[in-house]
N, C-alpha and C. Protein backbone atom coordinates (compact mmCIF):
# COMPACT_ATOMS: atom_id res chain seq x y z
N UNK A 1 0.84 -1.17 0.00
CA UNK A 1 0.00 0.00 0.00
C UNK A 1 0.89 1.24 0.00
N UNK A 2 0.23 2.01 -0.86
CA UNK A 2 1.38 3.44 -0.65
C UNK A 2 0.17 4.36 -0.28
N UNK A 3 0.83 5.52 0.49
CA UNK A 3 -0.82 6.48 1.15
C UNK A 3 0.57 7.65 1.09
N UNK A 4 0.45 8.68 0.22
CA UNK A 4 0.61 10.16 0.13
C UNK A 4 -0.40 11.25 0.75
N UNK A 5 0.84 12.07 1.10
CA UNK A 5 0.15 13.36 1.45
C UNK A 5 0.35 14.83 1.04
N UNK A 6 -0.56 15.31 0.60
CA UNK A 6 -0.70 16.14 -0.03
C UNK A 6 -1.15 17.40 1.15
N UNK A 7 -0.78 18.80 0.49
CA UNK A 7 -1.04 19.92 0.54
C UNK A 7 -0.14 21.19 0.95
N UNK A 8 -0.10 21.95 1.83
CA UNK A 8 0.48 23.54 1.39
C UNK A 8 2.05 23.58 2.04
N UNK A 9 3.39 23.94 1.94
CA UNK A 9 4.55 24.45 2.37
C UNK A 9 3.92 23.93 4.00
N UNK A 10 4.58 23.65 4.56
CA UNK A 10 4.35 23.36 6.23
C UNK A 10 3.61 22.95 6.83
N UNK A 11 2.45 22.42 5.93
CA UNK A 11 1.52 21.60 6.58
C UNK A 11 1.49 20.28 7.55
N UNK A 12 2.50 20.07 7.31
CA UNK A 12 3.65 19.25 8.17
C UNK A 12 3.71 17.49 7.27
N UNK A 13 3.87 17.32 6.18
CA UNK A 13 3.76 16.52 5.45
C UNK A 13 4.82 15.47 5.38
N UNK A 14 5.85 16.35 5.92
CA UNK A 14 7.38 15.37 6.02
C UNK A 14 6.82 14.86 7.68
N UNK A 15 6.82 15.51 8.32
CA UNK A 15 6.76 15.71 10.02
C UNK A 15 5.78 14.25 9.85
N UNK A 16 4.50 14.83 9.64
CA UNK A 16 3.74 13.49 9.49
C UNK A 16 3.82 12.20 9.28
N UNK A 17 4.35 12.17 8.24
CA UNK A 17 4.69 11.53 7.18
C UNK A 17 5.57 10.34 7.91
N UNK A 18 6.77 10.94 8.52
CA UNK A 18 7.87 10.10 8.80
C UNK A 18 7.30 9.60 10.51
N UNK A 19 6.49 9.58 11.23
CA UNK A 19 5.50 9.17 12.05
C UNK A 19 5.22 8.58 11.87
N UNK A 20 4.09 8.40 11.06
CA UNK A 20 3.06 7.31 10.17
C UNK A 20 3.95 6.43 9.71
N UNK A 21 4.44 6.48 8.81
CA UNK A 21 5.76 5.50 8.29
C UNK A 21 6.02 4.45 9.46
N UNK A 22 6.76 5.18 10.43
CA UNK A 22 7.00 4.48 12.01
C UNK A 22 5.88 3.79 12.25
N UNK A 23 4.62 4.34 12.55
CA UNK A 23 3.38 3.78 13.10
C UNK A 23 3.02 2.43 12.16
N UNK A 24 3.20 2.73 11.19
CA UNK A 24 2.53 1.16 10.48
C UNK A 24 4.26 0.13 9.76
N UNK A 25 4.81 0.89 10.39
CA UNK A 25 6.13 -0.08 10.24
C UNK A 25 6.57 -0.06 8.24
N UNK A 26 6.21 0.85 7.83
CA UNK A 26 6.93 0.94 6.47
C UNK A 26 7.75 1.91 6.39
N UNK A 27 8.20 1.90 5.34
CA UNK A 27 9.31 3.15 4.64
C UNK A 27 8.71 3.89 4.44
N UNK A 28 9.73 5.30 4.26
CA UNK A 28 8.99 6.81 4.15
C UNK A 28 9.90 7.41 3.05
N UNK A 29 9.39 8.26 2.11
CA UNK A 29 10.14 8.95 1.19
C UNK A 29 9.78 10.03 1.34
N UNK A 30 10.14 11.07 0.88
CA UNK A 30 10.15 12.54 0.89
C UNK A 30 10.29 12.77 -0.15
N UNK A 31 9.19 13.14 -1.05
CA UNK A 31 9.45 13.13 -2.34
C UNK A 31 10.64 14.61 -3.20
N UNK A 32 10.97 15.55 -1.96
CA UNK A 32 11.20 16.86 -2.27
C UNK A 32 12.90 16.36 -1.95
N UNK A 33 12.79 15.78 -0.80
CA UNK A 33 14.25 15.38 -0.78
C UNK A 33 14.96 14.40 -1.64
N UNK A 34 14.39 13.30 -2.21
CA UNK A 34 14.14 12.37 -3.30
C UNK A 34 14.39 13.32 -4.60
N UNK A 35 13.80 14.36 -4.87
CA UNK A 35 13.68 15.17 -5.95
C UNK A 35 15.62 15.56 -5.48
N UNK A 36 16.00 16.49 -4.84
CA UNK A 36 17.06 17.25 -4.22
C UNK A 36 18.18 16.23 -5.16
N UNK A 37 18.20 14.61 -4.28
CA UNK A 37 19.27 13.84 -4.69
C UNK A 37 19.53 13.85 -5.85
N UNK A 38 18.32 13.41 -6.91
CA UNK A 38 17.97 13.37 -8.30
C UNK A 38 18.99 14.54 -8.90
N UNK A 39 18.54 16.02 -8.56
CA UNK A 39 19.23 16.90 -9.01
C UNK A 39 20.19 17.15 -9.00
N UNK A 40 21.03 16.67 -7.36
CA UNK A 40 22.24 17.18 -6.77
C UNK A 40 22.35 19.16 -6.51
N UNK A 41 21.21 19.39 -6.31
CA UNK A 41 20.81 20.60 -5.26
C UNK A 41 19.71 20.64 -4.25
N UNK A 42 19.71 21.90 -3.95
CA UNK A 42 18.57 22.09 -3.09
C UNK A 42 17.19 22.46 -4.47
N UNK A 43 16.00 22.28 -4.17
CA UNK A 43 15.36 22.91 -4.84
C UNK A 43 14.41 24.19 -4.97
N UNK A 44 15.49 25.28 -3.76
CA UNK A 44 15.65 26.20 -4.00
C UNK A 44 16.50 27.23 -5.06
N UNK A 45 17.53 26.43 -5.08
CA UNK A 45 18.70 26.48 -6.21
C UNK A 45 18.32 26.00 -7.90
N UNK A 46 17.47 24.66 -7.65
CA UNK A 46 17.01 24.61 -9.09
C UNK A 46 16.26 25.92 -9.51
N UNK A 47 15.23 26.24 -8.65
CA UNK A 47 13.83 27.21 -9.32
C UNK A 47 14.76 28.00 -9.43
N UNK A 48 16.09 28.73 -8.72
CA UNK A 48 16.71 29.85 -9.23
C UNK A 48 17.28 29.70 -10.76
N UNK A 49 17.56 28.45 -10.77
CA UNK A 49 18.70 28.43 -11.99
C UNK A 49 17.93 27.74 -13.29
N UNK A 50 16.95 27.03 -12.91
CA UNK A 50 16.12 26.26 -13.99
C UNK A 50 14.85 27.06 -14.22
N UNK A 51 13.86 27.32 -13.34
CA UNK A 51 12.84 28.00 -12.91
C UNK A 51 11.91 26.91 -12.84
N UNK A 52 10.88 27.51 -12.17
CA UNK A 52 9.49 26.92 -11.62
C UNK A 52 8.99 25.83 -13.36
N UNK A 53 8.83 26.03 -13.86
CA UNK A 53 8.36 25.07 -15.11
C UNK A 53 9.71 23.92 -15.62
N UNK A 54 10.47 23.91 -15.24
CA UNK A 54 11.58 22.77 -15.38
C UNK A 54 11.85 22.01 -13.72
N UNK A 55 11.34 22.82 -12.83
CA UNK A 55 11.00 22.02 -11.53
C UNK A 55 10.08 21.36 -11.87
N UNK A 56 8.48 21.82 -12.07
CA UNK A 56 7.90 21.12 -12.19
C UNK A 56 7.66 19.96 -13.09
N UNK A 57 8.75 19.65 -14.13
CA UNK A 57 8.58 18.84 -15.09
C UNK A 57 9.47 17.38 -14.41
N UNK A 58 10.54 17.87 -13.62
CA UNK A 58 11.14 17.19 -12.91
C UNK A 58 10.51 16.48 -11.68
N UNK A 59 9.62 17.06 -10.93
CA UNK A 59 8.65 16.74 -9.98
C UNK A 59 7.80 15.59 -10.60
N UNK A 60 7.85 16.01 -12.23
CA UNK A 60 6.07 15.22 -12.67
C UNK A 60 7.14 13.69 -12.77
N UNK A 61 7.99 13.81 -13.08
CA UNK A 61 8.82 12.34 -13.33
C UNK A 61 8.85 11.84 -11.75
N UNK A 62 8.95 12.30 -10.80
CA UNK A 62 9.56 11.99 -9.63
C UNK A 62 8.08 11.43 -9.17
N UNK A 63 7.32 12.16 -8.98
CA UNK A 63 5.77 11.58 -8.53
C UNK A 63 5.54 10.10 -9.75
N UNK A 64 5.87 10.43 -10.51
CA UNK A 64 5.06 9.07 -11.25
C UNK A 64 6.01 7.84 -11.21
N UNK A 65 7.68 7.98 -10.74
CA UNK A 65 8.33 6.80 -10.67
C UNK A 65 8.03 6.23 -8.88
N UNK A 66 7.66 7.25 -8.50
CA UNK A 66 7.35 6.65 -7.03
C UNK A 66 6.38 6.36 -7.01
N UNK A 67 5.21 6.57 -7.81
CA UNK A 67 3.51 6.28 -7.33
C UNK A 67 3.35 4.65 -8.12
N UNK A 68 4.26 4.35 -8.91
CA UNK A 68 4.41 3.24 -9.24
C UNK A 68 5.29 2.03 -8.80
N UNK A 69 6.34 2.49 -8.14
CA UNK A 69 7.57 1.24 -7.68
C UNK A 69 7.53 1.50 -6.00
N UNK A 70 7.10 2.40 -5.34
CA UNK A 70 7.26 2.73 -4.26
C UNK A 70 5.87 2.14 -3.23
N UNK A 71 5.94 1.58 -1.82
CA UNK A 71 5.02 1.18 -0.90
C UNK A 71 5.59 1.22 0.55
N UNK A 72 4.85 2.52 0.80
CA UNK A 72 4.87 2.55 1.96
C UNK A 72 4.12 4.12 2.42
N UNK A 73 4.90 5.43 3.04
CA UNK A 73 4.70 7.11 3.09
C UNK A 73 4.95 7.98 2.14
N UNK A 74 4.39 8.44 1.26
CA UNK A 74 5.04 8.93 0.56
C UNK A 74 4.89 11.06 0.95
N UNK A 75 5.73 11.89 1.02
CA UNK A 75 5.34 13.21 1.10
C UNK A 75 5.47 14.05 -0.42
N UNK A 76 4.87 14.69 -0.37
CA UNK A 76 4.76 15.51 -1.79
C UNK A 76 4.80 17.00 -1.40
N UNK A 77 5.62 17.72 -2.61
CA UNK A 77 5.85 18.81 -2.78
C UNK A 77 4.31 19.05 -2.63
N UNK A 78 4.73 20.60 -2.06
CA UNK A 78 3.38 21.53 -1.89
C UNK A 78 2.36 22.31 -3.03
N UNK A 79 3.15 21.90 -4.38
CA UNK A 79 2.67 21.90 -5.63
C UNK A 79 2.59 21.14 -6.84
N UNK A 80 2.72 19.81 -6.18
CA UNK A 80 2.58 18.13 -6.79
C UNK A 80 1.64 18.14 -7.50
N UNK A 81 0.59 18.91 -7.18
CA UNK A 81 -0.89 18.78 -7.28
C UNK A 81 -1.09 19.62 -8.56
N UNK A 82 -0.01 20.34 -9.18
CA UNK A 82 -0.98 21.59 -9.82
C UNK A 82 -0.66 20.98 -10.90
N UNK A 83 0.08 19.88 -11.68
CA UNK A 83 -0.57 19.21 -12.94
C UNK A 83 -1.18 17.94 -12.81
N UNK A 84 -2.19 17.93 -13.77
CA UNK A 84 -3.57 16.90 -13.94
C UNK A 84 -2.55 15.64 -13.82
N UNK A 85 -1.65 15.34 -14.57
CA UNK A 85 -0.76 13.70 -14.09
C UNK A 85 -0.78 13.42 -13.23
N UNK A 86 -0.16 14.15 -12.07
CA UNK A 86 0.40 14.39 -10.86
C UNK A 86 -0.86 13.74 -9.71
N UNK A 87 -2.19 14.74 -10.28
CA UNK A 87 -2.97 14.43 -9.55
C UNK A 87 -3.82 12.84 -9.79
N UNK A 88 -3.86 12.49 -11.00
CA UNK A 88 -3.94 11.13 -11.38
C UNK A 88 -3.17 10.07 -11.12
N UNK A 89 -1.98 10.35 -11.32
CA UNK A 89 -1.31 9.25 -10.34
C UNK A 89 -1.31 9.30 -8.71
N UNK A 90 -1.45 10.47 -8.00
CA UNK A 90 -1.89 10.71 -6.90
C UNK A 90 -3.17 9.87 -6.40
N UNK A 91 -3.74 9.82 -7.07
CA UNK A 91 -5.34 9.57 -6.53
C UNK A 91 -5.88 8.02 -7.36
N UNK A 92 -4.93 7.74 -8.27
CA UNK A 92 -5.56 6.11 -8.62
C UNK A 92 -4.44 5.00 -8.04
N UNK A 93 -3.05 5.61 -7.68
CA UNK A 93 -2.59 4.61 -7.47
C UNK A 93 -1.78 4.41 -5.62
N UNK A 94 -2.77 5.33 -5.18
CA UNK A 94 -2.24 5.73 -3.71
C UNK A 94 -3.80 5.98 -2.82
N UNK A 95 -3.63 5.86 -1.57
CA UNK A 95 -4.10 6.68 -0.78
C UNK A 95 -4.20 8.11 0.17
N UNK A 96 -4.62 9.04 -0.93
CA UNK A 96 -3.97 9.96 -0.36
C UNK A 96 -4.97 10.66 0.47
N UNK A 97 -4.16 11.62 1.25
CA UNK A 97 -4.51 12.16 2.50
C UNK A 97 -3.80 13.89 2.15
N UNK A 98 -5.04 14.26 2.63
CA UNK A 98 -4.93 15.58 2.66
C UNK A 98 -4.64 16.64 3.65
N UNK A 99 -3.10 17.13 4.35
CA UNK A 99 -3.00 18.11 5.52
C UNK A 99 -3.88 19.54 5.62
N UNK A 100 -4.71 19.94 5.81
CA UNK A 100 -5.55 21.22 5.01
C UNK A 100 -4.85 21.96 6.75
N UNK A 101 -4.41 23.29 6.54
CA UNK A 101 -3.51 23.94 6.83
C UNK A 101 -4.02 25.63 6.83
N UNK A 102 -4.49 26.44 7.39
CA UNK A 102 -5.20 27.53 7.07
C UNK A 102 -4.04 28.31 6.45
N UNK A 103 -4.23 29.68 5.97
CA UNK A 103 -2.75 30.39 5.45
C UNK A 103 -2.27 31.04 6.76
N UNK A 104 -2.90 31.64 7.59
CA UNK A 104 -2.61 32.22 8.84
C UNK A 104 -1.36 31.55 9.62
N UNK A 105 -2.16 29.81 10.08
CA UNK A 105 -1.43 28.88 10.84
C UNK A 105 -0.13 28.45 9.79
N UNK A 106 -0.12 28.69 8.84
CA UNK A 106 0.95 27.94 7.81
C UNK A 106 2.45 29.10 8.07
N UNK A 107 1.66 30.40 8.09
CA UNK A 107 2.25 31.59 8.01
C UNK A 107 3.13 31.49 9.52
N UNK A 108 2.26 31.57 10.43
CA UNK A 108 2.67 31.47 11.98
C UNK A 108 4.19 30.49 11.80
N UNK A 109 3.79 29.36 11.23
CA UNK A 109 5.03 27.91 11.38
C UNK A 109 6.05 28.60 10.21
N UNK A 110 6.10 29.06 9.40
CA UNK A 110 6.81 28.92 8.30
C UNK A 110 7.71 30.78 8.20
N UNK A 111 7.19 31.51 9.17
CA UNK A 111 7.31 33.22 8.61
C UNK A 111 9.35 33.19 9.27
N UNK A 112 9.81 32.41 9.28
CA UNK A 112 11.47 32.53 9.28
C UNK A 112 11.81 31.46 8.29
N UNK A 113 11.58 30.35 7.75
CA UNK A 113 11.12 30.06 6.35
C UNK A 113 12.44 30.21 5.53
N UNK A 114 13.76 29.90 5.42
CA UNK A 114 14.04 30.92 3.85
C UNK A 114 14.60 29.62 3.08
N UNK A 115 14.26 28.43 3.28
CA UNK A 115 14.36 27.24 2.33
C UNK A 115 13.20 27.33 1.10
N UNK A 116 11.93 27.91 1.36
CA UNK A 116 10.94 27.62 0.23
C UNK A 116 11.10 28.41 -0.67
N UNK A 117 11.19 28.06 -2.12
CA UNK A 117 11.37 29.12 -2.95
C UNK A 117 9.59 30.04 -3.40
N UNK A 118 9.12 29.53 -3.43
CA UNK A 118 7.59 30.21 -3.36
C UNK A 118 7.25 30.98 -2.31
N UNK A 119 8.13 31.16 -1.34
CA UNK A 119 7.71 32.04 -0.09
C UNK A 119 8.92 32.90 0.32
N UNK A 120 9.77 33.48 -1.17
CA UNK A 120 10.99 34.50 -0.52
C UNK A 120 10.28 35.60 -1.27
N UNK A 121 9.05 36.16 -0.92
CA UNK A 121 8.45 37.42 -1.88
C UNK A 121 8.64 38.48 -0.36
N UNK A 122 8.23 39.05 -0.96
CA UNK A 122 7.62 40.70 0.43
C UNK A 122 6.40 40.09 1.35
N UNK A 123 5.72 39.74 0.76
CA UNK A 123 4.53 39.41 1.78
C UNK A 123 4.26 37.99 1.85
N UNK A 124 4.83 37.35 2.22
CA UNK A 124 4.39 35.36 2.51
C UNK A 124 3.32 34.94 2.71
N UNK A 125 2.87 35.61 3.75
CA UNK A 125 1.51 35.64 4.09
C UNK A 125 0.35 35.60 2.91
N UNK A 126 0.35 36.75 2.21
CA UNK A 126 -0.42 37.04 1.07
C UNK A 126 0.01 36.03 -0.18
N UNK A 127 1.45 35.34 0.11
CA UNK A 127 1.11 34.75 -0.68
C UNK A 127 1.33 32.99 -0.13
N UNK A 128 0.92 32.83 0.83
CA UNK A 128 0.46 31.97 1.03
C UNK A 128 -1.15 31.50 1.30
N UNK A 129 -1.70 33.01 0.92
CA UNK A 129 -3.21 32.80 0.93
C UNK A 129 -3.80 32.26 -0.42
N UNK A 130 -2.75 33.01 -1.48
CA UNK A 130 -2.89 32.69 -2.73
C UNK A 130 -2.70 31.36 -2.93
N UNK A 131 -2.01 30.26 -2.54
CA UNK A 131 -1.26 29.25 -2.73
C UNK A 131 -2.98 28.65 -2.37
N UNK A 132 -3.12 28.95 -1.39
CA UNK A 132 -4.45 27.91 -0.88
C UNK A 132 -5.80 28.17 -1.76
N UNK A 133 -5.64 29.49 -2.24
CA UNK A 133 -6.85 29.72 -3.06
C UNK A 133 -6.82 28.79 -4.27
N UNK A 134 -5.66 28.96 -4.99
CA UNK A 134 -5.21 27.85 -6.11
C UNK A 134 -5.06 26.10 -5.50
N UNK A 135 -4.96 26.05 -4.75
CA UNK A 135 -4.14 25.14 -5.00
C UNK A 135 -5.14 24.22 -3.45
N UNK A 136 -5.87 24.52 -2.88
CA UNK A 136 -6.74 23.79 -1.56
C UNK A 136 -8.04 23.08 -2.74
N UNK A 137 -8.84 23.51 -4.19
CA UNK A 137 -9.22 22.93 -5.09
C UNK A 137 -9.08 21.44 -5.46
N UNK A 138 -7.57 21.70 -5.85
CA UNK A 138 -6.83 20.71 -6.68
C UNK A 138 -6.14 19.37 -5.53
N UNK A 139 -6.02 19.93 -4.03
CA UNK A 139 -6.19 18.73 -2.47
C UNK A 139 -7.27 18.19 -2.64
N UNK A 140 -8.82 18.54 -2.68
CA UNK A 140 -9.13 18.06 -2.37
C UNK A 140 -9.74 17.33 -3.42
N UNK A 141 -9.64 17.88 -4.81
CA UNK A 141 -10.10 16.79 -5.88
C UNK A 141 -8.86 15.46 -6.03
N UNK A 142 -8.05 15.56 -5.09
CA UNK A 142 -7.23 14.88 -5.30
C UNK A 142 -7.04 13.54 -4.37
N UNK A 143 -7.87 14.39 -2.83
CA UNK A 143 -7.20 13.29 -1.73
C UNK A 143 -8.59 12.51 -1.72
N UNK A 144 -8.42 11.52 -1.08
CA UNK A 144 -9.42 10.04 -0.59
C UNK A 144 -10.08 10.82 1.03
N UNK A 145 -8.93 11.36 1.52
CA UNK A 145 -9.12 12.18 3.15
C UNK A 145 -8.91 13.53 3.49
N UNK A 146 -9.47 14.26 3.93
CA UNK A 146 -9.19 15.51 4.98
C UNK A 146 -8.86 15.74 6.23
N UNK A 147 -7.81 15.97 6.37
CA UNK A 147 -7.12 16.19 7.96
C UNK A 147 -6.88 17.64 7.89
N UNK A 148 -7.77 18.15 9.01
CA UNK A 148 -7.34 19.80 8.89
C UNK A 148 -6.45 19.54 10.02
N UNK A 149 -5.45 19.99 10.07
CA UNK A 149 -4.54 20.26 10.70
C UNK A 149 -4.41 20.85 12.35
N UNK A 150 -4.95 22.15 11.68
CA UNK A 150 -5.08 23.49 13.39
C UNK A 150 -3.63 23.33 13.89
N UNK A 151 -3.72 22.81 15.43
CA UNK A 151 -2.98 23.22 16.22
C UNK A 151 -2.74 21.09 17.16
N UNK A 152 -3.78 20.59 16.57
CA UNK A 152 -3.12 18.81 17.24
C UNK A 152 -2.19 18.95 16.79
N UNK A 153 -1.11 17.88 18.02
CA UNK A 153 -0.07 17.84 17.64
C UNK A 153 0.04 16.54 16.42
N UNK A 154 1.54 15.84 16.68
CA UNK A 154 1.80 15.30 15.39
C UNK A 154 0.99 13.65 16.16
N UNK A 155 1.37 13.49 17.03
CA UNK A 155 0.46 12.20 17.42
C UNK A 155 -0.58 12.16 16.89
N UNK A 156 -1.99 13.04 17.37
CA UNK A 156 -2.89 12.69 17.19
C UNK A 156 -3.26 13.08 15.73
N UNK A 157 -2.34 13.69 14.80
CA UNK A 157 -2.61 13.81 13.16
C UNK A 157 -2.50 12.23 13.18
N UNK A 158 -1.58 11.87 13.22
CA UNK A 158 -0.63 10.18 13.09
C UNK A 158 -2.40 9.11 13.01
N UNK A 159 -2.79 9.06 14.54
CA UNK A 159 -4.52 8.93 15.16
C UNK A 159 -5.06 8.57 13.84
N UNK A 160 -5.53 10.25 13.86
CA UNK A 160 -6.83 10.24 12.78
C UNK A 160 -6.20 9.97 11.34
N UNK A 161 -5.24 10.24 10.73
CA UNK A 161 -5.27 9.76 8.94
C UNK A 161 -5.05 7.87 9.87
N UNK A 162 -4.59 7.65 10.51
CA UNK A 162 -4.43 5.86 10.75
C UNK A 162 -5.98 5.11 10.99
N UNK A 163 -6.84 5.97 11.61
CA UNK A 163 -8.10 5.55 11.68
C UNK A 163 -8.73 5.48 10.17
N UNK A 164 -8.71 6.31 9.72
CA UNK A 164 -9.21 6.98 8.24
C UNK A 164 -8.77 5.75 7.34
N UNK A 165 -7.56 5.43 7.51
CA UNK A 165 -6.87 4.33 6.32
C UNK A 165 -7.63 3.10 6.61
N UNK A 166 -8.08 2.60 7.84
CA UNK A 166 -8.30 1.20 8.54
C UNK A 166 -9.91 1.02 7.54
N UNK A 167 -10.64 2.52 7.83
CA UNK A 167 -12.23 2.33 7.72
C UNK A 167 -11.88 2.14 6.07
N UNK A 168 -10.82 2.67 5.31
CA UNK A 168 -11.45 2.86 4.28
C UNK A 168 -10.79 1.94 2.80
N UNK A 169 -11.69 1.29 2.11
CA UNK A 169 -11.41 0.50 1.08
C UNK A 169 -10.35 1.08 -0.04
N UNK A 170 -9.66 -0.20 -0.50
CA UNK A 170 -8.31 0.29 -1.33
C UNK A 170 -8.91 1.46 -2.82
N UNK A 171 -8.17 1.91 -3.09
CA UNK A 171 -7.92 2.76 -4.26
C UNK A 171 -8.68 2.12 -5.72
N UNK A 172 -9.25 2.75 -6.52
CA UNK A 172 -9.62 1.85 -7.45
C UNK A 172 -9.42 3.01 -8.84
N UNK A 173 -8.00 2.64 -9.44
CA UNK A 173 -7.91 2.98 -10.32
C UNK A 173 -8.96 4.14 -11.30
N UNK A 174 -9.29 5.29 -11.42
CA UNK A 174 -9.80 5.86 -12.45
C UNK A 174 -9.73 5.76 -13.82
N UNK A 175 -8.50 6.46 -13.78
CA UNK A 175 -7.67 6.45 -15.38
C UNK A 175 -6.28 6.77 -15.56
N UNK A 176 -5.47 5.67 -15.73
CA UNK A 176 -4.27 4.96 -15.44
C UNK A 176 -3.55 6.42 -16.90
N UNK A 177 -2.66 7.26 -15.85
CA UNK A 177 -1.62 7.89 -17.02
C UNK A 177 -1.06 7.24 -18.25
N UNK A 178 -1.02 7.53 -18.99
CA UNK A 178 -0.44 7.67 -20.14
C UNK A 178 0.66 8.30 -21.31
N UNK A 179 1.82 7.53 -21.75
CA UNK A 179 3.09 8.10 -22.16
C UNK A 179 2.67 9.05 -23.10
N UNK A 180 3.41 10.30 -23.44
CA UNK A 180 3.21 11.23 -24.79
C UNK A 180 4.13 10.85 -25.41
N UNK A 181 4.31 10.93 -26.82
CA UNK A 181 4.67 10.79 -27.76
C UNK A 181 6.41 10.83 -27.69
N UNK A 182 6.75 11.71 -27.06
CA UNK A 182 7.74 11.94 -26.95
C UNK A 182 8.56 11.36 -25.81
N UNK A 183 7.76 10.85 -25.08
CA UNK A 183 8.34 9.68 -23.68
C UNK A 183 8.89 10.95 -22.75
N UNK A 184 8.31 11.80 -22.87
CA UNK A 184 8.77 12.91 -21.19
C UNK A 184 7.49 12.43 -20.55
N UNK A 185 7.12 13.49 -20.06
CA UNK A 185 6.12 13.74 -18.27
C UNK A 185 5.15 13.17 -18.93
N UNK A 186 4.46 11.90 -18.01
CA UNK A 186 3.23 11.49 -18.72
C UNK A 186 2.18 12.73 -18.85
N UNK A 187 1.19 12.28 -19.77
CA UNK A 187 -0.41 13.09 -19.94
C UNK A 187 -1.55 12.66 -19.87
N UNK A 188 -1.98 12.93 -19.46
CA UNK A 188 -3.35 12.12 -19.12
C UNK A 188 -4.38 11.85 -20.71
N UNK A 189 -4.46 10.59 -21.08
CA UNK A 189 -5.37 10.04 -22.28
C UNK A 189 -6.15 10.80 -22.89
């Protein structure tokens, strides 16, 4: 079984993540750190030097070789979600779980921050409201679960997505990605 989690910069997805992993006795990946090795940087350093659309093309390979060979935690970038592949292999071949994270509380955890490249603007805040306006849509057409976050600690997150997994029946394929022509980032049929 593989069960990803999805949603915003600090929602605590690694934090979680590597808990849960512990709790049901499997492996945990980090898909951002996973991404890092791949590159041999930080991927703060890529978006500087590649930019945001060659990250994300790199991300779309990284989500789809793990949503296929990988079983166990998986964590996902905080913008995994914003192409349709991403979210298709997300959601037919995993269980995913959703951290929902207000922008306020994200802001509070994250406002000394200077690893994220989406959050070195003037106002973080504002644009971490934006992030959720875009991008809290595309969580939840994506996840199987909702875990709002608040202020529980990491135990009782651990609790409720572990209760959530027990009640609920495996994944059932939608519509299985598909190679483009050119054998880069899959596309959806």
């Amino acid at each position: 079984m593989l069960i990803s989690l999805v949603g915003l910069p600090g929602s605590g997805k690694s934090t979680v993540g590597r808990q849960l992993a512990r709790r049901l006795k499997v492996p945990f990946v980090d898909a951002d750190q996973a991404l890092e090795m791949r590159l041999g940087c930080s991927i703060r350093s890529y978006f500087e030097m590649q930019g945001e659309e060659r990250f994300r093309d790199q991300e779309a390979h990284m989500i789809d070789e793990l949503t296929q060979a990988f079983q166990g935690v998986l964590s996902t970038g905080g913008g995994a979600v914003l192409r349709a592949n991403n979210r298709a292999c997300l959601k037919d071949r995993t269980q995913v779980v959703y951290l929902k994270s207000s922008p306020d509380e994200l802001f509070r955890r994250l406002r000394h921050d200077t690893q994220r490249p989406l959050l070195q603007v003037a106002d973080p805040q504002a644009r971490l409201r934006e992030l959720f306006e875009v991008r809290d849509p595309l969580y939840r057409e994506t996840a199987h679960f909702v875990i709002e976050t608040g202020r529980p600690n990491v135990s009782h997150l651990v609790n409720m997505i572990q209760m959530q997994l027990e009640l609920a029946p495996p994944p059932t394929p939608t519509h299985p990605p598909a190679q483009s022509e050119k054998g880069d980032s899959p596309k959806l049929a």
